[in-house]
PDB file of N, CA and C in Angstrom:
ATOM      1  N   UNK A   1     -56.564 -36.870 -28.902  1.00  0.00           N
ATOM      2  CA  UNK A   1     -55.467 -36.085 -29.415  1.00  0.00           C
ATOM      3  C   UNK A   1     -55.723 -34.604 -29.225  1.00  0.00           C
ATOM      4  N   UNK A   2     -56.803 -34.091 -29.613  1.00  0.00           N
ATOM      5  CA  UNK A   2     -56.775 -32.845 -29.154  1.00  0.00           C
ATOM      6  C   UNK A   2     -57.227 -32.354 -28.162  1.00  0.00           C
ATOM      7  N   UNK A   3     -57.353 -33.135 -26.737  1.00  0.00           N
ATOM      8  CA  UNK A   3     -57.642 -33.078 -25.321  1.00  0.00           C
ATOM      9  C   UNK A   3     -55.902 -33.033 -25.172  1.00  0.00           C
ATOM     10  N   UNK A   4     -55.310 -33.202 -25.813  1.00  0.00           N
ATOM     11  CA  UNK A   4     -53.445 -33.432 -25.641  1.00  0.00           C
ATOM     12  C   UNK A   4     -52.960 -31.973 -25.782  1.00  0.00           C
ATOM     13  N   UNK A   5     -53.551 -31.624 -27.529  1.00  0.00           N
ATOM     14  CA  UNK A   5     -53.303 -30.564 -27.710  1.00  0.00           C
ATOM     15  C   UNK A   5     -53.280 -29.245 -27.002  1.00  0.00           C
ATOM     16  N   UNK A   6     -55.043 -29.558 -26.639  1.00  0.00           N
ATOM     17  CA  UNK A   6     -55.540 -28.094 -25.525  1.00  0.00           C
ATOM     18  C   UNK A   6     -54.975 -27.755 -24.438  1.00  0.00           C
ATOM     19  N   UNK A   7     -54.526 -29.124 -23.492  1.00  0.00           N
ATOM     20  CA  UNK A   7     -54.037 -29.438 -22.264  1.00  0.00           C
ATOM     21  C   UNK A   7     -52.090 -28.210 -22.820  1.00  0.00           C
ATOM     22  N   UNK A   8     -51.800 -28.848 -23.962  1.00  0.00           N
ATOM     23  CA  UNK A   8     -50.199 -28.379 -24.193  1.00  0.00           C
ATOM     24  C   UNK A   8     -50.240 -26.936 -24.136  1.00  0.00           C
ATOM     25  N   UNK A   9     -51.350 -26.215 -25.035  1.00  0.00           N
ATOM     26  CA  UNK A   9     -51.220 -25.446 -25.147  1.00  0.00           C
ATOM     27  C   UNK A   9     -51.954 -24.286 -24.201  1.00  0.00           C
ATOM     28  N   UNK A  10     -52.621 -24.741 -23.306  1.00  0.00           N
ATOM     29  CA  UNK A  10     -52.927 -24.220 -22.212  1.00  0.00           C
ATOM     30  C   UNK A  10     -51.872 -24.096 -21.141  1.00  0.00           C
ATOM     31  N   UNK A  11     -50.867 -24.835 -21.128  1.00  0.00           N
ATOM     32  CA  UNK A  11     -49.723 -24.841 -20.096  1.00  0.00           C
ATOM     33  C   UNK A  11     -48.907 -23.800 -20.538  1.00  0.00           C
ATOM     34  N   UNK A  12     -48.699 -23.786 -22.189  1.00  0.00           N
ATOM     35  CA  UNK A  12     -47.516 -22.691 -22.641  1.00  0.00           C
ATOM     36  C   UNK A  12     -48.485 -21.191 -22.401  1.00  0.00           C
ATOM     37  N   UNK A  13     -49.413 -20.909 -22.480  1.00  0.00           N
ATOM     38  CA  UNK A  13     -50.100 -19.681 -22.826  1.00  0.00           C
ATOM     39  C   UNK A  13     -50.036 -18.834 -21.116  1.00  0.00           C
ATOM     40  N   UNK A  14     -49.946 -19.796 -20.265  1.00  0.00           N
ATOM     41  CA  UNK A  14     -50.143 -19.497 -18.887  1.00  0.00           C
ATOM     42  C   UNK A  14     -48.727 -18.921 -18.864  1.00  0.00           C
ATOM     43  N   UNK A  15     -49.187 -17.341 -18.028  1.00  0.00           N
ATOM     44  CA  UNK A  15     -48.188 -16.495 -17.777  1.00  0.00           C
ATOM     45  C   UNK A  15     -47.247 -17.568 -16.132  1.00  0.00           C
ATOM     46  N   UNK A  16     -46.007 -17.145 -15.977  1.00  0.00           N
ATOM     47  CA  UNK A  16     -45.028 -17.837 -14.785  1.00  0.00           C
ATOM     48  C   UNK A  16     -45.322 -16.807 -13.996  1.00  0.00           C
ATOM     49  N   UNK A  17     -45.497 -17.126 -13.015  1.00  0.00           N
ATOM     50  CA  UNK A  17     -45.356 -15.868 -11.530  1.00  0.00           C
ATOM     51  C   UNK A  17     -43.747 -15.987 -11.597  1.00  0.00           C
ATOM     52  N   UNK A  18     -43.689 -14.976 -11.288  1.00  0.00           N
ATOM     53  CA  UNK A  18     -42.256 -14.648 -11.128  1.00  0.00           C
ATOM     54  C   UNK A  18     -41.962 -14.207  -9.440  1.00  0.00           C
ATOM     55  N   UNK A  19     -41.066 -14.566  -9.053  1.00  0.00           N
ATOM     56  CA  UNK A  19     -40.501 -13.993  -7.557  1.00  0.00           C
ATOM     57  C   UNK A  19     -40.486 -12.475  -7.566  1.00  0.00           C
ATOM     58  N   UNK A  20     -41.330 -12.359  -6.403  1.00  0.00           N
ATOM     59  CA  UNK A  20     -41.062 -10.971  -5.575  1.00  0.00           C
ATOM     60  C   UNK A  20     -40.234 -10.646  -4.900  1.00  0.00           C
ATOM     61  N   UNK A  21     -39.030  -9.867  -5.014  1.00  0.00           N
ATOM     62  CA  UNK A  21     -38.234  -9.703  -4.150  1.00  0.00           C
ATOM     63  C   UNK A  21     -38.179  -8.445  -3.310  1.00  0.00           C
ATOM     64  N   UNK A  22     -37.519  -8.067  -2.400  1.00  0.00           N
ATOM     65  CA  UNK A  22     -37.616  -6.764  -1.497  1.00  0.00           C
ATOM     66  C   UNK A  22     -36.974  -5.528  -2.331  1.00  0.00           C
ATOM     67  N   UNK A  23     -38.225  -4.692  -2.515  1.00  0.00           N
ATOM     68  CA  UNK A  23     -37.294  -3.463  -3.485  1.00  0.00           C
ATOM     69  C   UNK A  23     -36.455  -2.942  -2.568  1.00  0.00           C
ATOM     70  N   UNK A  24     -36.133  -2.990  -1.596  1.00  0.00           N
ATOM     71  CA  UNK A  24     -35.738  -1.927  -1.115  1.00  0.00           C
ATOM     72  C   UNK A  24     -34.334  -2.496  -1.172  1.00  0.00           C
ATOM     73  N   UNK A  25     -34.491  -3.651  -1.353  1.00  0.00           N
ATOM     74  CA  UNK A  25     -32.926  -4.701  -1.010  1.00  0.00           C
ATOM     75  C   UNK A  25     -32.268  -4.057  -2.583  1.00  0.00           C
ATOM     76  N   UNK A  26     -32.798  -4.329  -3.641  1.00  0.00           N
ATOM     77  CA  UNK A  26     -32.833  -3.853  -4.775  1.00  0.00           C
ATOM     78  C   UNK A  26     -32.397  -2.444  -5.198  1.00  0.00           C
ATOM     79  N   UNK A  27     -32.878  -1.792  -4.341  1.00  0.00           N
ATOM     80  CA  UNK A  27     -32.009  -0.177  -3.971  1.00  0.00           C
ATOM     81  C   UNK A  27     -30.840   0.291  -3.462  1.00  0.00           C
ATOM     82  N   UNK A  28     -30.613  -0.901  -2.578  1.00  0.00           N
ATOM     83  CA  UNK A  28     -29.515  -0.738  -1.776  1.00  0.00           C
ATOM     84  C   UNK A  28     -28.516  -1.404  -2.754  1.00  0.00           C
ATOM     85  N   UNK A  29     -28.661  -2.443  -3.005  1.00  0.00           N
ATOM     86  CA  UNK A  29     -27.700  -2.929  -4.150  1.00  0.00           C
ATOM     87  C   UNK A  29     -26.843  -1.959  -4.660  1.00  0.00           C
ATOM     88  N   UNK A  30     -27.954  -1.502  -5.618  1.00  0.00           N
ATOM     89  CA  UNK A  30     -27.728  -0.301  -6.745  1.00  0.00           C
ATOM     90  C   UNK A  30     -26.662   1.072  -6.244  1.00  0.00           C
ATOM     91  N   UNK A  31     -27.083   1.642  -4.863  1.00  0.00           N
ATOM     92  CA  UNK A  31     -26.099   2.083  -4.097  1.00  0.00           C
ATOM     93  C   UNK A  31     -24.941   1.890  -3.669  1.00  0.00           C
ATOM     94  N   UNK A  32     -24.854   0.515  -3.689  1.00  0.00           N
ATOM     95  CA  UNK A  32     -23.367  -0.212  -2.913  1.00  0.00           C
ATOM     96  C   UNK A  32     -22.692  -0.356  -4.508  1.00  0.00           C
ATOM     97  N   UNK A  33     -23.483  -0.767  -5.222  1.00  0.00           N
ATOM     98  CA  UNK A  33     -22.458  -0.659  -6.759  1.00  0.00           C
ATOM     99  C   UNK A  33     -22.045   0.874  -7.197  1.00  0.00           C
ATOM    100  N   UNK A  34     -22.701   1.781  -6.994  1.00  0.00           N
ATOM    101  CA  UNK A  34     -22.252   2.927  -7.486  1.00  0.00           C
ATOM    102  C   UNK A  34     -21.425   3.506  -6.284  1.00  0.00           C
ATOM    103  N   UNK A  35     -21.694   3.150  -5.135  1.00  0.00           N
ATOM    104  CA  UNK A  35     -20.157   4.019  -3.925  1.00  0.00           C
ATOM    105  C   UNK A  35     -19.339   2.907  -4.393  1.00  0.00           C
ATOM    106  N   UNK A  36     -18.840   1.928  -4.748  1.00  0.00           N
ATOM    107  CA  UNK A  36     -17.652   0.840  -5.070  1.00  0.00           C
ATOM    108  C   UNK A  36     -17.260   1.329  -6.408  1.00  0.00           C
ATOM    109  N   UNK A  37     -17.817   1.891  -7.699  1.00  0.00           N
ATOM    110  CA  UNK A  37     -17.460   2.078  -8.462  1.00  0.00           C
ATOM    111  C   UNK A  37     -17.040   3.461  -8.178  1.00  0.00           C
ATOM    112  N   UNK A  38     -17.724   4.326  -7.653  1.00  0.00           N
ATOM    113  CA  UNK A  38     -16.739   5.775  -7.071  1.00  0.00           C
ATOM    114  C   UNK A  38     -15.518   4.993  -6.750  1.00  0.00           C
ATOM    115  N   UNK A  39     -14.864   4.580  -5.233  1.00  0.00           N
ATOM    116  CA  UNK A  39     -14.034   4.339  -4.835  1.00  0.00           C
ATOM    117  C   UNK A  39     -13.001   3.701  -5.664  1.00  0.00           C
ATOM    118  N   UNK A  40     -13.077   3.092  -6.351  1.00  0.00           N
ATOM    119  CA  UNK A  40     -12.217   1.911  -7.306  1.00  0.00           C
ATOM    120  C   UNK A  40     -11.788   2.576  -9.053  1.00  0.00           C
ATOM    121  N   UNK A  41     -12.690   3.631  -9.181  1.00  0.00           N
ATOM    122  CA  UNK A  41     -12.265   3.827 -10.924  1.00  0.00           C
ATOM    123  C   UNK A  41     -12.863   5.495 -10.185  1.00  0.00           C
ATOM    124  N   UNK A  42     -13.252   6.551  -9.486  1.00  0.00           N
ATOM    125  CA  UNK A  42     -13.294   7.794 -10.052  1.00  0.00           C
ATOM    126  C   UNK A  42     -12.563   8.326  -8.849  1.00  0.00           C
ATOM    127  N   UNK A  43     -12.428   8.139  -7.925  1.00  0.00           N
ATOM    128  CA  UNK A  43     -11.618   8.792  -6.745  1.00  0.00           C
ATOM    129  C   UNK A  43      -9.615   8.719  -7.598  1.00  0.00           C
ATOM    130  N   UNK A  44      -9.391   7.126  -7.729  1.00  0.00           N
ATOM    131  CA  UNK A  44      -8.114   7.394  -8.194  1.00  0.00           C
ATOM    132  C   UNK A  44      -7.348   8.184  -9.312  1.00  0.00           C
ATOM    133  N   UNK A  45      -8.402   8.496  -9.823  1.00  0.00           N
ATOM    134  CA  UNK A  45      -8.571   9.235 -11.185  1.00  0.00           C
ATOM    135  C   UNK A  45      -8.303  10.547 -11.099  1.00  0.00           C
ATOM    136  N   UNK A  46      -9.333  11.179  -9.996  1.00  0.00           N
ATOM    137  CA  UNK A  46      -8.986  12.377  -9.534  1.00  0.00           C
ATOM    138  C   UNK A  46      -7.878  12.974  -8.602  1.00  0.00           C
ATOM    139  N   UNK A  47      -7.259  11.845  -8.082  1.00  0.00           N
ATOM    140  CA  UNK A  47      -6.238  11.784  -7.059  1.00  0.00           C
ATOM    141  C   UNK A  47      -4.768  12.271  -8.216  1.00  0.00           C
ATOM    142  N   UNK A  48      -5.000  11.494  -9.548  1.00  0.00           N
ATOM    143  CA  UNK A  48      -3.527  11.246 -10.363  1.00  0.00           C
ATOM    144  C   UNK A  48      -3.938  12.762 -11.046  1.00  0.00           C
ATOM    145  N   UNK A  49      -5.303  13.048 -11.616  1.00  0.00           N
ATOM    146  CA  UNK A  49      -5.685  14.170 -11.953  1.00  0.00           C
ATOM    147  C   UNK A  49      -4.531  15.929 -11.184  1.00  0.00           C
ATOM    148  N   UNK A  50      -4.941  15.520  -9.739  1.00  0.00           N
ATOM    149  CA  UNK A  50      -4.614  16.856  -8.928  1.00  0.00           C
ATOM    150  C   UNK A  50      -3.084  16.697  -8.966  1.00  0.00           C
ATOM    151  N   UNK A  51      -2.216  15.298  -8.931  1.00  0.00           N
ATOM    152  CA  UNK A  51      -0.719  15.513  -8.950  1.00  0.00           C
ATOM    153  C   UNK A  51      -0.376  15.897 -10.283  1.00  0.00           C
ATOM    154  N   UNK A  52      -0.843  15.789 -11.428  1.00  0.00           N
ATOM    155  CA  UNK A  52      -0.490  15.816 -12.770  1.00  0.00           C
ATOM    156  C   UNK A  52      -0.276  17.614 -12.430  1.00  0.00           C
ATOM    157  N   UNK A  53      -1.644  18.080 -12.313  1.00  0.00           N
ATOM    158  CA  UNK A  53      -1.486  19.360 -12.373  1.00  0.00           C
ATOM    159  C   UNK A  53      -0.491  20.071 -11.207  1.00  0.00           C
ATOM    160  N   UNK A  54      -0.682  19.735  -9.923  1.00  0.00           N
ATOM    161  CA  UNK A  54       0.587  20.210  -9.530  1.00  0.00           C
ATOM    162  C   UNK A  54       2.060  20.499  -9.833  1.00  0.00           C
ATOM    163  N   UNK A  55       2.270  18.979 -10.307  1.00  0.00           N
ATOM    164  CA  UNK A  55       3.414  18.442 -11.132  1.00  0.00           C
ATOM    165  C   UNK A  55       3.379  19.756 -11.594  1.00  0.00           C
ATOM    166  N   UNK A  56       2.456  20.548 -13.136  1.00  0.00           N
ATOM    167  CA  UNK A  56       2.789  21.155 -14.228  1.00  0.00           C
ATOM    168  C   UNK A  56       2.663  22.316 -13.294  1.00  0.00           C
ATOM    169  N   UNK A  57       2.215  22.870 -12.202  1.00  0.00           N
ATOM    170  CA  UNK A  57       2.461  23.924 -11.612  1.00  0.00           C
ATOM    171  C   UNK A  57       3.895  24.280 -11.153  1.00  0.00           C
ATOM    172  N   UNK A  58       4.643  23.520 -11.126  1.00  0.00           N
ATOM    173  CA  UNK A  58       5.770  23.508 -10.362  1.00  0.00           C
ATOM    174  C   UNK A  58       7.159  23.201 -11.547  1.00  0.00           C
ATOM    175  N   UNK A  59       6.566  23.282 -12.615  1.00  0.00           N
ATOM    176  CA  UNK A  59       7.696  23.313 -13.370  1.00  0.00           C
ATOM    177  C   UNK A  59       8.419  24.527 -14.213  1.00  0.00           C
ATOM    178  N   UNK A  60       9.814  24.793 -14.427  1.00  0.00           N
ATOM    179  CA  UNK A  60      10.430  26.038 -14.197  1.00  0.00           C
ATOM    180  C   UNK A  60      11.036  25.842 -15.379  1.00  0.00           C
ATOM    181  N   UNK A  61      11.832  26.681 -16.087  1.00  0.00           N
ATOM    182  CA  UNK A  61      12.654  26.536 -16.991  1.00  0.00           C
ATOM    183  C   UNK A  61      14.374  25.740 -16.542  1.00  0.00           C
ATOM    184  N   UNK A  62      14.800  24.620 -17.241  1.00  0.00           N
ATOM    185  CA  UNK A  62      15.769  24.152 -17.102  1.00  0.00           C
ATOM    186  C   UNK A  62      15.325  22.268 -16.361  1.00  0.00           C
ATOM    187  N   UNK A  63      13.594  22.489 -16.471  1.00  0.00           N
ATOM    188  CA  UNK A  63      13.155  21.155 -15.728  1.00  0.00           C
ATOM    189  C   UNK A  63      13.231  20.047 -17.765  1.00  0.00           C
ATOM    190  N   UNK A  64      13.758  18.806 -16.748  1.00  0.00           N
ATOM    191  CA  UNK A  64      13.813  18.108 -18.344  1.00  0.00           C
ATOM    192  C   UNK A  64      12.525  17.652 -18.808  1.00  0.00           C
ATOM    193  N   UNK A  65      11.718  17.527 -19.037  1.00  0.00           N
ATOM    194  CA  UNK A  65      10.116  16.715 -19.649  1.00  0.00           C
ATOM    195  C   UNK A  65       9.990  15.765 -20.481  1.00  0.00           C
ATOM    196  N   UNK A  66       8.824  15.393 -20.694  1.00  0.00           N
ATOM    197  CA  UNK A  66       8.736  14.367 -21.466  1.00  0.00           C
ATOM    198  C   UNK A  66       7.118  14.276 -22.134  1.00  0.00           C
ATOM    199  N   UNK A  67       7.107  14.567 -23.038  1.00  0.00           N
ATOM    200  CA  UNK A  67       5.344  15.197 -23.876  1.00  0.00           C
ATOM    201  C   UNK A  67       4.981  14.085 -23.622  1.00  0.00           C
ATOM    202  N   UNK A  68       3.063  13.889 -23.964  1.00  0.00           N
ATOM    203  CA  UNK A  68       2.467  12.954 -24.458  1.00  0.00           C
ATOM    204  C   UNK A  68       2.801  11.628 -25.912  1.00  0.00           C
ATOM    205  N   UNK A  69       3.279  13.127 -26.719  1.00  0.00           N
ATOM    206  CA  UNK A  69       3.788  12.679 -27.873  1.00  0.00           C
ATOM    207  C   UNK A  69       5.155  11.879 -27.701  1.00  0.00           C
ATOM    208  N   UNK A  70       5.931  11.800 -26.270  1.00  0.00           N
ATOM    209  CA  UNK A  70       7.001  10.823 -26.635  1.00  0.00           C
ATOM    210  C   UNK A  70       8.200  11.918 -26.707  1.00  0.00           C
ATOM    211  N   UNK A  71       8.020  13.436 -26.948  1.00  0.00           N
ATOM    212  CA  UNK A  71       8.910  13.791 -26.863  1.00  0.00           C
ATOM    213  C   UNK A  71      10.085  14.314 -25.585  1.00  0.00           C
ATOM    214  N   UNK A  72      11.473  13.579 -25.794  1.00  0.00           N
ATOM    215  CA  UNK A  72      12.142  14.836 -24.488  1.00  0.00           C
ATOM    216  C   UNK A  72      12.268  15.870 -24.925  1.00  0.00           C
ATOM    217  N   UNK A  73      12.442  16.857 -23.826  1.00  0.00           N
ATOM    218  CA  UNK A  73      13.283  18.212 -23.820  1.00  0.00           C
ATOM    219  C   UNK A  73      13.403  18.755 -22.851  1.00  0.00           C
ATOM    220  N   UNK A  74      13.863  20.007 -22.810  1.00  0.00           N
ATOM    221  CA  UNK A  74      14.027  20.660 -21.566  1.00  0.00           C
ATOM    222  C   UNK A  74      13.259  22.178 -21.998  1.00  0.00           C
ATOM    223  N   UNK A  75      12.637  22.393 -20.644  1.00  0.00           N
ATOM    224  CA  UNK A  75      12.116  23.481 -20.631  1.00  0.00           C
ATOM    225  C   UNK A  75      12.999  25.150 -20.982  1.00  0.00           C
ATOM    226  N   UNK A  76      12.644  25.756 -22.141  1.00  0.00           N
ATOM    227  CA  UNK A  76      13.499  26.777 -21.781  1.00  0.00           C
ATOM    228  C   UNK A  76      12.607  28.141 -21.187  1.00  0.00           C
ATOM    229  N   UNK A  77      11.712  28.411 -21.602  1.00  0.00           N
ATOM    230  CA  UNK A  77      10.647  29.202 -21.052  1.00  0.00           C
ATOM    231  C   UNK A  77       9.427  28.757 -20.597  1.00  0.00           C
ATOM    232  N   UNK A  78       8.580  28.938 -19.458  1.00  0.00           N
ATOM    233  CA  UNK A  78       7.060  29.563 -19.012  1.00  0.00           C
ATOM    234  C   UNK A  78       6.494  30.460 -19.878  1.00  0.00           C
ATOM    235  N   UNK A  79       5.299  30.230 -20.632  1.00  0.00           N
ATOM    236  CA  UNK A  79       4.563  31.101 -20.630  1.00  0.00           C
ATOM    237  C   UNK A  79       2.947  30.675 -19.981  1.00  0.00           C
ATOM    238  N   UNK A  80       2.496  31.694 -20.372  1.00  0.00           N
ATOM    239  CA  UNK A  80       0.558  31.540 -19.498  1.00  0.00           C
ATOM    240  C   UNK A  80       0.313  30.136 -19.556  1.00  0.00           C
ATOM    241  N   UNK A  81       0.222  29.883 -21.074  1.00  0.00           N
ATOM    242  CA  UNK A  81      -0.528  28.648 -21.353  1.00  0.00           C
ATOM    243  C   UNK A  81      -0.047  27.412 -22.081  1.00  0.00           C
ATOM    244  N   UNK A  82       1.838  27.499 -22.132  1.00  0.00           N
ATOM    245  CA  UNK A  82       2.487  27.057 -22.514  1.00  0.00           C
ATOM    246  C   UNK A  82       3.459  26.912 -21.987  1.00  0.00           C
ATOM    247  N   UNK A  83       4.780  25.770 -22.984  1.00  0.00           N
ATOM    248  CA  UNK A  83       5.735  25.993 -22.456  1.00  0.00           C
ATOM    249  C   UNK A  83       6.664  25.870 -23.804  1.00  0.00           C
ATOM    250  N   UNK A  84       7.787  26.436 -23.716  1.00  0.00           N
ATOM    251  CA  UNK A  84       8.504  26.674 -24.921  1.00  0.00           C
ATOM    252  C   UNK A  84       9.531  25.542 -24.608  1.00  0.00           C
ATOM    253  N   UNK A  85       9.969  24.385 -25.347  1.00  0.00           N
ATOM    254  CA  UNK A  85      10.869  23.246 -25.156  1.00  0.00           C
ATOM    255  C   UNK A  85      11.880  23.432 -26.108  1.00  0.00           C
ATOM    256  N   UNK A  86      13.193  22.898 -25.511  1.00  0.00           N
ATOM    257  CA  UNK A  86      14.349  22.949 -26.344  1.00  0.00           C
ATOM    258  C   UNK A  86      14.728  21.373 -26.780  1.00  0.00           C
ATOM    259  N   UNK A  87      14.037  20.936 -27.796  1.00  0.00           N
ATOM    260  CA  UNK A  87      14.501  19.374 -27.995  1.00  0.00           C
ATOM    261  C   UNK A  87      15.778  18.922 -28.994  1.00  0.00           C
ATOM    262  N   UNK A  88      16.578  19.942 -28.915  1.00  0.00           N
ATOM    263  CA  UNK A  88      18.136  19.789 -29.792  1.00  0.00           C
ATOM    264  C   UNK A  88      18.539  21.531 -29.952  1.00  0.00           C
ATOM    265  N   UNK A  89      20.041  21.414 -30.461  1.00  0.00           N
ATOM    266  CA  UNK A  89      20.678  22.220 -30.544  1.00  0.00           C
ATOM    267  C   UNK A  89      19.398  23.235 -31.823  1.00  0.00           C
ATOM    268  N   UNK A  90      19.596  24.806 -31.143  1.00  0.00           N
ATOM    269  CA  UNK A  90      18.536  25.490 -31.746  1.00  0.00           C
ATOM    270  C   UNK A  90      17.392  25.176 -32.578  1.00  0.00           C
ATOM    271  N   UNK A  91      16.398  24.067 -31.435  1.00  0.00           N
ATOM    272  CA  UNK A  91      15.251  23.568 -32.190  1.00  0.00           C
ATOM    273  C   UNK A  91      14.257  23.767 -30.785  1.00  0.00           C
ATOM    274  N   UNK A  92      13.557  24.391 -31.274  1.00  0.00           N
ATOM    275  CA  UNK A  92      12.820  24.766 -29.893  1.00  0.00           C
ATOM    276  C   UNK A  92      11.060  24.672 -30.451  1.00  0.00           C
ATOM    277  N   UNK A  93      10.342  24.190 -29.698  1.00  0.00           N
ATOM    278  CA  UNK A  93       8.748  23.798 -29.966  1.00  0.00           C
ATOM    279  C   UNK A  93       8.051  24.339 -28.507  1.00  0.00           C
ATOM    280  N   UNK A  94       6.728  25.041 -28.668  1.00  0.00           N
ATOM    281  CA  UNK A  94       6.159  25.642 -27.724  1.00  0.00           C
ATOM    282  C   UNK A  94       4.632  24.001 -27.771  1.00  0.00           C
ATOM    283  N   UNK A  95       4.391  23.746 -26.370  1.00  0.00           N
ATOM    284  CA  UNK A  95       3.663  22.893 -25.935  1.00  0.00           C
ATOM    285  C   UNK A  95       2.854  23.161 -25.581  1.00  0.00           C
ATOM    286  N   UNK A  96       1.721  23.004 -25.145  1.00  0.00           N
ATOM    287  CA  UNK A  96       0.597  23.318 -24.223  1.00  0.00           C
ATOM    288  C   UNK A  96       0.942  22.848 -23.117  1.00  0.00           C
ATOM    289  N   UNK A  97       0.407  23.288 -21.837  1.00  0.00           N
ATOM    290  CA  UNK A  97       0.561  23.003 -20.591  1.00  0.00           C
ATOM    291  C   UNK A  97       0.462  21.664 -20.350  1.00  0.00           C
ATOM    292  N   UNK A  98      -1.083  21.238 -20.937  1.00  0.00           N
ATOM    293  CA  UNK A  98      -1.656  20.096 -20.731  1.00  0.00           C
ATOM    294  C   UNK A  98      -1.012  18.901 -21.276  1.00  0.00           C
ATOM    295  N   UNK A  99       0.063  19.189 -22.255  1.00  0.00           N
ATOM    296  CA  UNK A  99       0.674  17.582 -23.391  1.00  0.00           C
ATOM    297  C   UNK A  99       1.625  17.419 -22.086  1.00  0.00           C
ATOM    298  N   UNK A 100       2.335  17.633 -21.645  1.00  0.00           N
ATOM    299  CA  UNK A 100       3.200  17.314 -20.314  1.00  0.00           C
ATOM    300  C   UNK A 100       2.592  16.046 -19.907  1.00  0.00           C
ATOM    301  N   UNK A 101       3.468  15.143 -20.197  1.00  0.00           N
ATOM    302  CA  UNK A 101       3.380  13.894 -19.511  1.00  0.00           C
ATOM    303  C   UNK A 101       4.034  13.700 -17.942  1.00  0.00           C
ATOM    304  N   UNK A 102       5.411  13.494 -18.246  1.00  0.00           N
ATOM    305  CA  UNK A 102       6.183  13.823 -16.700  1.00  0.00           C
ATOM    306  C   UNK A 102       7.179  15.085 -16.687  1.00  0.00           C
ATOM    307  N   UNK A 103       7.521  14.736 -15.541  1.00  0.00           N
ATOM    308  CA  UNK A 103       9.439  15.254 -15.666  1.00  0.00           C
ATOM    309  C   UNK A 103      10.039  14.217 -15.266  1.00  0.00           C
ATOM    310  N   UNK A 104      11.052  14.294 -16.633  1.00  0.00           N
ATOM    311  CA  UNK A 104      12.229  13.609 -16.095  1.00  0.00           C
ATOM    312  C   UNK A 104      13.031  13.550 -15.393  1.00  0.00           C
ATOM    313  N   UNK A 105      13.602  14.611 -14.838  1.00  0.00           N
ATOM    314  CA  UNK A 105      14.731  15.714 -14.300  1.00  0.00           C
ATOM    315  C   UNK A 105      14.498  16.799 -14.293  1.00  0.00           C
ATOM    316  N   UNK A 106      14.552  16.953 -12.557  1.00  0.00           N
ATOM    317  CA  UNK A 106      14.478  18.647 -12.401  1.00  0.00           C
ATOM    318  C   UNK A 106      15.284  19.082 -12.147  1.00  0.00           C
ATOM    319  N   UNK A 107      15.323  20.607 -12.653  1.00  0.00           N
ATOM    320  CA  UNK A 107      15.982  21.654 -12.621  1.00  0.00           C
ATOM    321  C   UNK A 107      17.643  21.321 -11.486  1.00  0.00           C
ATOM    322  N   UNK A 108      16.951  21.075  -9.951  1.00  0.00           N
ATOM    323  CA  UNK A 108      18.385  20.792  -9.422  1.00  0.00           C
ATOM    324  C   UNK A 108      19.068  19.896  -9.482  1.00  0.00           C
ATOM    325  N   UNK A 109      18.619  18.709 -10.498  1.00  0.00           N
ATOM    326  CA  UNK A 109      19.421  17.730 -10.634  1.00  0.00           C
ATOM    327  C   UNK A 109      18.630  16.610  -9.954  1.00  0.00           C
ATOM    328  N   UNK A 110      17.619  16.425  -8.946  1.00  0.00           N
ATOM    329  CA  UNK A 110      17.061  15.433  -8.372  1.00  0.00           C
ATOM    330  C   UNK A 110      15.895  14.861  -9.007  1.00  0.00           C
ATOM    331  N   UNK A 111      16.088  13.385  -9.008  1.00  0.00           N
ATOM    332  CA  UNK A 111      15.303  12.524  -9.895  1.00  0.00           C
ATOM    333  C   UNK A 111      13.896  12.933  -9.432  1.00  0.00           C
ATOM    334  N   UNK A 112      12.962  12.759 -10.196  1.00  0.00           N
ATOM    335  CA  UNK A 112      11.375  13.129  -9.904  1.00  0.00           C
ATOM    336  C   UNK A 112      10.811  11.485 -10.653  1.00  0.00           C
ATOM    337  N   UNK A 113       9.109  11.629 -10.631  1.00  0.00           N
ATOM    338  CA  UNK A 113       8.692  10.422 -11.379  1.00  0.00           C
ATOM    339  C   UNK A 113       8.929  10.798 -12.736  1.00  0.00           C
TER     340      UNK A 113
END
């Protein structure tokens, strides 16, 4: 019985070799996951990034909008770092550049996104 024992517990105590694999294969991996995760989640990001801001470069007073918050209105003034919105008869709210979600309607009447 304890020629059973020693034998058991000599098998569990013994470390497993483990597989060697090619580091270098292992490197390359790691590379091909991080250019695929660029391409797929940070390139498109920056792509919607540069139209957003164009978008808000190009908007004038009389363009219709639409905030983050859900709100419409129409632009009645530009300023630096804002924009002053008319969302009902003499009710007017100044925005930050950045809450600009879309436009709805621009200025000449032609549909935008």
């Amino acid at each position: 019985m304890t020629k059973i024992l020693t034998l058991f517990l000599a098998q569990q105590s013994a470390p497993a070799a483990a597989p060697q694999g090619n580091p270098s294969l292992s490197f390359l991996f790691i590379i091909l996951l991080m250019g695929a995760m660029y391409f797929f989640m940070i390139a498109p990001q920056r792509k919607k990034q540069k139209e957003l801001e164009k978008m808000i470069g190009a908007l004038v007073a009389g363009d219709e909008v639409v905030t983050n918050g859900g709100i419409y209105g129409v632009i009645a003034s530009v300023k630096s770092d804002r924009f002053v919105i008319r969302i009902a008869d003499n009710t007017k709210i100044e925005v930050g550049k950045g809450f600009i979600q879309a436009v709805v309607k621009k200025d000449g009447g032609e549909k935008s996104k």
